[in-house]
Protein backbone atom coordinates (compact mmCIF):
# COMPACT_ATOMS: atom_id res chain seq x y z
CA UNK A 1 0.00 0.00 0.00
CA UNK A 2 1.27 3.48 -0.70
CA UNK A 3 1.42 4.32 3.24
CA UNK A 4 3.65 1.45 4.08
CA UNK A 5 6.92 2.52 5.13
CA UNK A 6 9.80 1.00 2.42
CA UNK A 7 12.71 -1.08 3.76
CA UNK A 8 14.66 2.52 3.50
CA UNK A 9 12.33 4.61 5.34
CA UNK A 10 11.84 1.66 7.99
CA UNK A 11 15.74 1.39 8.21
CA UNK A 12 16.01 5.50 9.23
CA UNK A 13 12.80 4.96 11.21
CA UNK A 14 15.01 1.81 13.49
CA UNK A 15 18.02 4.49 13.35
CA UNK A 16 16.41 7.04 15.23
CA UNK A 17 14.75 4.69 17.29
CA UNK A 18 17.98 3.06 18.50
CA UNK A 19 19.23 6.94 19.22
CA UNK A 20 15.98 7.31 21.70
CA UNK A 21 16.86 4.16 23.48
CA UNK A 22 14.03 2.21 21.64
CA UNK A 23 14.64 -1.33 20.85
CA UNK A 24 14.64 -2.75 17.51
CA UNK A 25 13.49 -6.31 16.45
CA UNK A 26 15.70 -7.98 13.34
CA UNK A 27 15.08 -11.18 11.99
CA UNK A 28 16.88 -13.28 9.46
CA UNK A 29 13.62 -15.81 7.98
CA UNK A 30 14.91 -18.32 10.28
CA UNK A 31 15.19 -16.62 14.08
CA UNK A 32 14.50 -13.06 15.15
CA UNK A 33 16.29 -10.76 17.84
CA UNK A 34 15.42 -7.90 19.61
CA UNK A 35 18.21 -5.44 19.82
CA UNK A 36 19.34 -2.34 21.54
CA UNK A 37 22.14 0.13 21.36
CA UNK A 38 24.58 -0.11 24.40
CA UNK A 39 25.10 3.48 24.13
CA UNK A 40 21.24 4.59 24.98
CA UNK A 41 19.83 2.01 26.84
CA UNK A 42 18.02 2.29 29.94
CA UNK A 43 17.79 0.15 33.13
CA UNK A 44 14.22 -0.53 32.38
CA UNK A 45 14.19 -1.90 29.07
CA UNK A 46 17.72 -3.81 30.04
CA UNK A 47 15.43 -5.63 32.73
CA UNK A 48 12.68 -5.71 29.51
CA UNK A 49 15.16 -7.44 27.27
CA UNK A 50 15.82 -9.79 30.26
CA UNK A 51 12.50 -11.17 30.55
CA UNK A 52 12.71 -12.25 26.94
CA UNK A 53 15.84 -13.97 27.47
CA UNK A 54 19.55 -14.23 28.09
CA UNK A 55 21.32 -11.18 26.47
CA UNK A 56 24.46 -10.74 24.57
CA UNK A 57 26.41 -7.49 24.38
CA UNK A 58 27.77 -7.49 20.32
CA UNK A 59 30.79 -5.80 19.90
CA UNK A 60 33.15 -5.06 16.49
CA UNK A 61 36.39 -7.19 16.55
CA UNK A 62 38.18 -4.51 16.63
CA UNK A 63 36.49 -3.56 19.93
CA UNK A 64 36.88 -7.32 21.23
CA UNK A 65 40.56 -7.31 20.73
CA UNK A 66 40.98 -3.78 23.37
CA UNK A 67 38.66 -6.38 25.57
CA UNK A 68 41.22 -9.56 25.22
CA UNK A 69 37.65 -10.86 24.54
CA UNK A 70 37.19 -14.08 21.68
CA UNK A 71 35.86 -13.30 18.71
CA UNK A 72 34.96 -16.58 17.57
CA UNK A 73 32.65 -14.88 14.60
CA UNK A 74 35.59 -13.19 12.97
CA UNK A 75 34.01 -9.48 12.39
CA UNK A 76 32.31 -9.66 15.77
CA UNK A 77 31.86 -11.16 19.07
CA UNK A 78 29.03 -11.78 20.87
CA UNK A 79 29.94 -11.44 24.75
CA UNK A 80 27.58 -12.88 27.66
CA UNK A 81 26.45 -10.37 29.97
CA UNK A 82 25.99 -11.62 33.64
CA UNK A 83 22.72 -11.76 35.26
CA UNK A 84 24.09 -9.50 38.00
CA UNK A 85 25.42 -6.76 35.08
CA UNK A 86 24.15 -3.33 34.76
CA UNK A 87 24.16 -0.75 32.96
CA UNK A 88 27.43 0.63 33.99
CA UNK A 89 28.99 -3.01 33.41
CA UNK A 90 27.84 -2.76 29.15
CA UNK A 91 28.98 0.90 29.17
CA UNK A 92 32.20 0.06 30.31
CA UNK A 93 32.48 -2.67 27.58
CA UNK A 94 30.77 -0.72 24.67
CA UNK A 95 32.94 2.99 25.66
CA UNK A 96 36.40 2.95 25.84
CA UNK A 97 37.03 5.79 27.77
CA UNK A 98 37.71 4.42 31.19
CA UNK A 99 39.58 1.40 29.73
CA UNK A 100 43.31 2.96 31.08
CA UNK A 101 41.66 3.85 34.44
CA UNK A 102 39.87 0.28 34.82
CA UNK A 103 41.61 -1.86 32.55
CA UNK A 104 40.39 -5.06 34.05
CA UNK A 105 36.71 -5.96 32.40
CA UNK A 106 36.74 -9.82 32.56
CA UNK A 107 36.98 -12.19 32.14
CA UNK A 108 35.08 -12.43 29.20
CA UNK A 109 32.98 -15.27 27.82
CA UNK A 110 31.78 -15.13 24.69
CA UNK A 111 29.28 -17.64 22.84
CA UNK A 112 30.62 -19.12 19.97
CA UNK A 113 27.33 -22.04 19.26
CA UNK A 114 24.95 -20.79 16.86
CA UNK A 115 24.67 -17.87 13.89
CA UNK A 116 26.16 -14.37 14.47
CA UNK A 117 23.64 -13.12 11.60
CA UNK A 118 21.67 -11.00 13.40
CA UNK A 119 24.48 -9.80 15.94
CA UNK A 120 26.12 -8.36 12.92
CA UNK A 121 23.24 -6.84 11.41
CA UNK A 122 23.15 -5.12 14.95
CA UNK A 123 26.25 -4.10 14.46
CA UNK A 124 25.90 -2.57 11.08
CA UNK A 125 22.36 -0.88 12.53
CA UNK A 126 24.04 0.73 15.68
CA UNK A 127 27.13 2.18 13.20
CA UNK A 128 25.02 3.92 10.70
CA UNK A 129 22.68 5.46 13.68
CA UNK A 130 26.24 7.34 14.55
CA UNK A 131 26.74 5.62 17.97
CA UNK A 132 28.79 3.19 19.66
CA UNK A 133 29.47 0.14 18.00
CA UNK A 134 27.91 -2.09 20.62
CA UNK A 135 24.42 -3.45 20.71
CA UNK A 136 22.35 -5.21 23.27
CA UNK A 137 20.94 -8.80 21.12
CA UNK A 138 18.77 -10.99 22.56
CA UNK A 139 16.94 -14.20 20.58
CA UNK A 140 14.07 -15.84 21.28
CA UNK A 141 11.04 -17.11 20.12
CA UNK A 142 7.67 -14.94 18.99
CA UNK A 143 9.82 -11.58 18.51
CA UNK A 144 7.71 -10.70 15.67
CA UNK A 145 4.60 -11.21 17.59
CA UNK A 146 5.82 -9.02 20.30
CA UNK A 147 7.01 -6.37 17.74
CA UNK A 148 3.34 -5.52 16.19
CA UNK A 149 2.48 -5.71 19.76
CA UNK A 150 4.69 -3.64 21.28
CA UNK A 151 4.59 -1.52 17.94
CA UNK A 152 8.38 -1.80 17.57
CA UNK A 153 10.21 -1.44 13.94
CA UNK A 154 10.90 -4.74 12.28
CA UNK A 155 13.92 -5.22 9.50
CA UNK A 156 15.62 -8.04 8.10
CA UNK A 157 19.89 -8.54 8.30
CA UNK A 158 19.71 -7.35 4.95
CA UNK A 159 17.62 -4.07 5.07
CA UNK A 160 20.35 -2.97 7.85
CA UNK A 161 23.12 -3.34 4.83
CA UNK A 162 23.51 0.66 3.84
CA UNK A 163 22.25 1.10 0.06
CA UNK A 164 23.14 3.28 -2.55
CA UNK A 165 20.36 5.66 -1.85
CA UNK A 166 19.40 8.43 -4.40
CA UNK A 167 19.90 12.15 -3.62
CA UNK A 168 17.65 14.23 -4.69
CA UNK A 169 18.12 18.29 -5.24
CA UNK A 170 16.47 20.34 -3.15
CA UNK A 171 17.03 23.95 -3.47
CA UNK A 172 19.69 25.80 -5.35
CA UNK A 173 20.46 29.78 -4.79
CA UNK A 174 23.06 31.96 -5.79
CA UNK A 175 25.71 32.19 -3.30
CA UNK A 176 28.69 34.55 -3.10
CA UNK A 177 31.71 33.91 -1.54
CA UNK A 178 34.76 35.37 0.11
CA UNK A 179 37.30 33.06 -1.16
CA UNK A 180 35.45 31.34 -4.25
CA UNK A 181 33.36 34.65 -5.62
CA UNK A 182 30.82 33.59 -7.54
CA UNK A 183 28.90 30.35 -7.20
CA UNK A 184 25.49 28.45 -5.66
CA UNK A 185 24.91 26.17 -3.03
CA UNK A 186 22.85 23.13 -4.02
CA UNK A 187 21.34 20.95 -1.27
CA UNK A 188 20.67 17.34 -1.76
CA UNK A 189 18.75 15.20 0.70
CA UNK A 190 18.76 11.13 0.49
CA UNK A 191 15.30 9.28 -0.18
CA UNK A 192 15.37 7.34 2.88
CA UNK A 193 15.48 10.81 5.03
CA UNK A 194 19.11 10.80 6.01
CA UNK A 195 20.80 13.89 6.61
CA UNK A 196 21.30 16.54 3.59
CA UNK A 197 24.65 16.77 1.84
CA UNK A 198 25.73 20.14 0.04
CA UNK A 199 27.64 20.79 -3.47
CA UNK A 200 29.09 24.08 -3.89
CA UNK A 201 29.65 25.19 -7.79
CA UNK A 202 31.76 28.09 -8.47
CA UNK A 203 30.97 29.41 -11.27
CA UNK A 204 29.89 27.91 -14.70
CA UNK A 205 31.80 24.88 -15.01
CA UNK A 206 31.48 22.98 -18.22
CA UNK A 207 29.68 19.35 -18.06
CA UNK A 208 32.02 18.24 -20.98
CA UNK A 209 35.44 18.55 -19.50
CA UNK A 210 37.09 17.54 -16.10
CA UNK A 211 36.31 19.80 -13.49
CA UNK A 212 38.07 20.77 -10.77
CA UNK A 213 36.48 19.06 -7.26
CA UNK A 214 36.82 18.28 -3.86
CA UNK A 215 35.15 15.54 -1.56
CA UNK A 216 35.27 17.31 1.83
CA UNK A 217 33.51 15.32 4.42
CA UNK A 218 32.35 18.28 7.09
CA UNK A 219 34.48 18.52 10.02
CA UNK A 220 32.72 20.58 12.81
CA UNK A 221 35.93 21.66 14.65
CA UNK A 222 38.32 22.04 11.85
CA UNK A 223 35.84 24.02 9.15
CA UNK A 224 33.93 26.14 11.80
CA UNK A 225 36.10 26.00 15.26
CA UNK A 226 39.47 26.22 13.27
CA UNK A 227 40.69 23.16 15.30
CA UNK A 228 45.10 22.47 15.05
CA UNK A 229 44.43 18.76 15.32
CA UNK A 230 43.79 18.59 11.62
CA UNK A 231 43.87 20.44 8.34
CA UNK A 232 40.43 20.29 7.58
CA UNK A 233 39.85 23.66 7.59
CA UNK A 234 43.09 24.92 5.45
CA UNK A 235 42.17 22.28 2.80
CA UNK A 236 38.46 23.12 2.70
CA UNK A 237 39.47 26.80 2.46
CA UNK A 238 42.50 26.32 -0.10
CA UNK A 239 39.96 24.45 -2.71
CA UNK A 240 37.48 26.87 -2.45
CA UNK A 241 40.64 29.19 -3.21
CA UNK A 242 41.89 26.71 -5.99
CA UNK A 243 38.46 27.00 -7.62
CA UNK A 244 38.33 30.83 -7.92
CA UNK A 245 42.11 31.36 -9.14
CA UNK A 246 40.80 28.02 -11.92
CA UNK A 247 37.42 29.98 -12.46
CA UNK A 248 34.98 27.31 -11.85
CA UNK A 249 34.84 24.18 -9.54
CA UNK A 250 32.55 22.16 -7.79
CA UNK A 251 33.01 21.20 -3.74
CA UNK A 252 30.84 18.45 -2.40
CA UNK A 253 30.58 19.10 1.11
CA UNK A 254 29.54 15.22 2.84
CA UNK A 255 27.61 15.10 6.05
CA UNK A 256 30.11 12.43 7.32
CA UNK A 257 31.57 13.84 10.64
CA UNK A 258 34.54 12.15 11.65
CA UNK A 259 35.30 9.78 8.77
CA UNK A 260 31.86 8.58 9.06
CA UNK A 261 31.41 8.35 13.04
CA UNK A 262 30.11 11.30 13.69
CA UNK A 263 31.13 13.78 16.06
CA UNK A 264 30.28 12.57 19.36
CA UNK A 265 32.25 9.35 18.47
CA UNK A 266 34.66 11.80 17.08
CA UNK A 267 34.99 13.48 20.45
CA UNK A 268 35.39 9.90 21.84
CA UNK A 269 38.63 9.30 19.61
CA UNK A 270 39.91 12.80 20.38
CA UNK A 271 39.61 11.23 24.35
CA UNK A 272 41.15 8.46 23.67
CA UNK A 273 44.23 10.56 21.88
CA UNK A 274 44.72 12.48 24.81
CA UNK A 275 45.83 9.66 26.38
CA UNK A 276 48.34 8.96 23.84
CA UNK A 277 46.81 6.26 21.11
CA UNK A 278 47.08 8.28 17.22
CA UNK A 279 43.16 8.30 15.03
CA UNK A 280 43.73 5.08 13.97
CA UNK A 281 44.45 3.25 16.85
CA UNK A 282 41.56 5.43 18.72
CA UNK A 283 38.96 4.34 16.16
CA UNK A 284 39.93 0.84 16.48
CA UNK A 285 39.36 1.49 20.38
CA UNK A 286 35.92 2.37 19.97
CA UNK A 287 35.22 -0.22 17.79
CA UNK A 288 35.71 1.10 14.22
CA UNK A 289 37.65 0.72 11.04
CA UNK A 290 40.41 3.27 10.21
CA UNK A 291 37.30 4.81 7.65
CA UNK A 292 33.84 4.70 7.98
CA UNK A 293 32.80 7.14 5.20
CA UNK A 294 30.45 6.31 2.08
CA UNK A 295 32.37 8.17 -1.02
CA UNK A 296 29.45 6.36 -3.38
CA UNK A 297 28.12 9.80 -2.18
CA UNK A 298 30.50 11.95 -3.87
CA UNK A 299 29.88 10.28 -6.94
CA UNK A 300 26.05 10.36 -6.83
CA UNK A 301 26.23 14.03 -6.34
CA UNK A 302 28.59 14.98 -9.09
CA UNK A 303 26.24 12.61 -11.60
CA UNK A 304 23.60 14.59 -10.33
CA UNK A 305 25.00 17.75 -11.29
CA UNK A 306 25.91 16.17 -14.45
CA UNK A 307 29.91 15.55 -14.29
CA UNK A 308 31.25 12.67 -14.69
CA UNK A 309 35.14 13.15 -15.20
CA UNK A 310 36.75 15.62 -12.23
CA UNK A 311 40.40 16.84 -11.73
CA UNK A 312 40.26 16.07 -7.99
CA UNK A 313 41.67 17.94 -5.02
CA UNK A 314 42.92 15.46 -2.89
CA UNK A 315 46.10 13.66 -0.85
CA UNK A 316 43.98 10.18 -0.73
CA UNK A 317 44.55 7.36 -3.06
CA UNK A 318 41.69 5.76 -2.26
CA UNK A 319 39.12 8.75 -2.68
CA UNK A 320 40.24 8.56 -6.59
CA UNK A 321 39.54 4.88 -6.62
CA UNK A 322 36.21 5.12 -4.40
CA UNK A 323 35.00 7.62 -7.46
CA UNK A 324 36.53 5.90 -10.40
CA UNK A 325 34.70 2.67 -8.70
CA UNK A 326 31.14 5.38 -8.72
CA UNK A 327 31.52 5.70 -12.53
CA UNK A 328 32.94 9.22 -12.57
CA UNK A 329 36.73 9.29 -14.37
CA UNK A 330 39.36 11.48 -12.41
CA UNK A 331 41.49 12.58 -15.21
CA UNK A 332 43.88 14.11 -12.73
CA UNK A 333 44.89 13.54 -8.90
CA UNK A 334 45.62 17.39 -7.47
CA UNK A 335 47.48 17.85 -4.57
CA UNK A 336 46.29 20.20 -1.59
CA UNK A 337 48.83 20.08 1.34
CA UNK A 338 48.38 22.68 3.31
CA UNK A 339 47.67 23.37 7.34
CA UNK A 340 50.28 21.63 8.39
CA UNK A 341 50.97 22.94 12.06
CA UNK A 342 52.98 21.29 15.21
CA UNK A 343 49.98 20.63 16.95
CA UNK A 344 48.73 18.29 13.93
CA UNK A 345 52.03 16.71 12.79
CA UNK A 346 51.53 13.59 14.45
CA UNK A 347 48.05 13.04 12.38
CA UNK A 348 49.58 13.96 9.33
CA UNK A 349 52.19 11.51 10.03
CA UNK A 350 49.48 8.48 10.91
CA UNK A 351 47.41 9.36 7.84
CA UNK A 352 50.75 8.96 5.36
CA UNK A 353 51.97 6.11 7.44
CA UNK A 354 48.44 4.45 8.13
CA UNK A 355 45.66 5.34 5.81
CA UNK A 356 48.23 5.67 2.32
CA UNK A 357 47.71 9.96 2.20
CA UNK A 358 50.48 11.48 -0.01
CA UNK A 359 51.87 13.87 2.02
């Protein structure tokens, strides 16, 4: 029927309800679970989930391997919470924060009988809704009943799998600027209702030839604050620069915070830095991969604008490839190194020596 939700919208419907603290219910055809983030749960609905059965706490491997727990799933492990656990005993599993101040957590036992389907489905759900990595699963029978009971949303392990979802334009207006002069600001927002992402044209670039771009995922602290941890803000501001001394140019600003995380997760890694671990090894702390970003985006937007061959602005390998992989040809691979300070030299160094930048 035309007011059923789609898999998409029900996907950003479970997102925002794992954010409130609202379980979800996933199901694979063969056994369901009812699942909650670690991050926003409440004692209530812990003891809730209880009732149904005995819960798991589902963590990334990368997360089990700070936890000397087993990860006898490969990607993920599925650790046994004691009956006597609270919620301070998951928090201190699923957030890294204290784990130098209270290093001792176990130990840990972790199931290793039966499918990890749905516990990495949680997984995936709990990463795209921008919070920890860690997810309260518990399986049992008649979850499905209970879910058009309880009126809770209802996806499969593969509706949590993050498609290639269309972006449609929204408004454009004219925009000047102080470093690119001339240009407009074109908004695009995603069909299933995720956040907006922006493309900024300067000038009148021409659809038939390369143009000159930049993927600039938005960084809070380094575009607006003017953060020395990173060179966000030099690079956005040098491309912009780039685009007016070239004429024309086209910057696709990307609503992914923190290599994907988001910002309070990207707050979390800045934490965990303070106390001496570089981004990498900080994001494998919390529980993620080195990069968590989506550049399918990037080339969405520029097909929307109709390019499809860029000269791109960039000191990352593997942006080019993510975009050549999208359909759109990068003719040529522009440097932009600038904002290197002595506050952000040991990123800089990580990036080259971890995550292949050319620097």
């Amino acid at each position: 029927m035309p007011l059923t939700p789609s898999p998409l919208e029900r996907l950003n419907r479970a997102r925002a309800d794992l954010r409130m603290g609202l379980p979800v219910v996933l199901h694979d055809g063969a056994q369901a679970a009812c699942v909650a983030a670690a991050e926003t749960l409440a004692p209530d609905r812990l003891e809730a989930l209880r009732s149904l059965g005995a819960p798991v706490l589902a963590v990334t491997e990368r997360r089990a391997q700070t936890l000397k727990a087993r990860a006898y799933d490969g990607d993920v492990a599925r650790v046994l919470i004691p009956p006597d656990a609270g919620i301070a005993w998951i928090e201190a599993l699923a957030d890294p924060a204290d784990d130098l101040t209270h290093p001792m957590k176990g130990p840990l036992l972790t199931e290793r009988q039966g499918s990890a389907v749905l516990h990495r489905a949680a997984i995936r759900l709990v990463k795209s809704a921008q919070l920890l990595p860690a997810a309260v699963v518990v399986t049992a029978p008649g979850l499905l009943d209970l879910a058009a009971a309880q009126a809770l949303t209802v996806l499969s392990d593969t509706e949590t799998e993050t498609p290639e979802t269309r972006l449609d334009p929204v408004i454009a207006a004219r925009l000047p600027m102080q470093l690119a002069g001339a240009g407009r600001l074109h908004v695009f927002r995603p069909q299933d209702g995720g956040v907006e992402h922006y493309a900024v044209e300067v000038g009148r670039p021409d659809r038939d030839a390369p143009v000159l771009a930049r993927l600039h995922s938005a960084c809070f602290t380094g575009d607006v604050l003017g953060s020395l941890k990173c060179d966000c803000g030099p690079q956005l501001h040098a491309a912009l620069a780039a685009m007016h001394d070239a004429g024309t140019g086209v910057l696709l600003y990307l609503n992914q915070e923190g290599r994907g995380i988001g910002l309070a997760n990207k707050m979390r890694a800045y934490s965990l830095q303070d106390q001496g671990f570089d981004t990498v090894e900080a994001n494998h702390r919390l529980g993620f991969e080195d990069d968590e970003r989506d550049f399918r985006l990037g080339a969405e937007l520029l097909r929307r604008l109709g390019f499809n061959a860029v000269r791109l602005l960039t000191n990352n390998p593997k942006k080019v490839a993510m975009l050549e992989r999208g359909g759109i040809a990068v003719a040529e691979r522009v440097p932009l190194k600038v904002g290197q300070t002595a506050e952000n030299a040991a990123y800089l160094a990580t990036k080259a020596a971890k995550s292949g930048h050319l620097l």
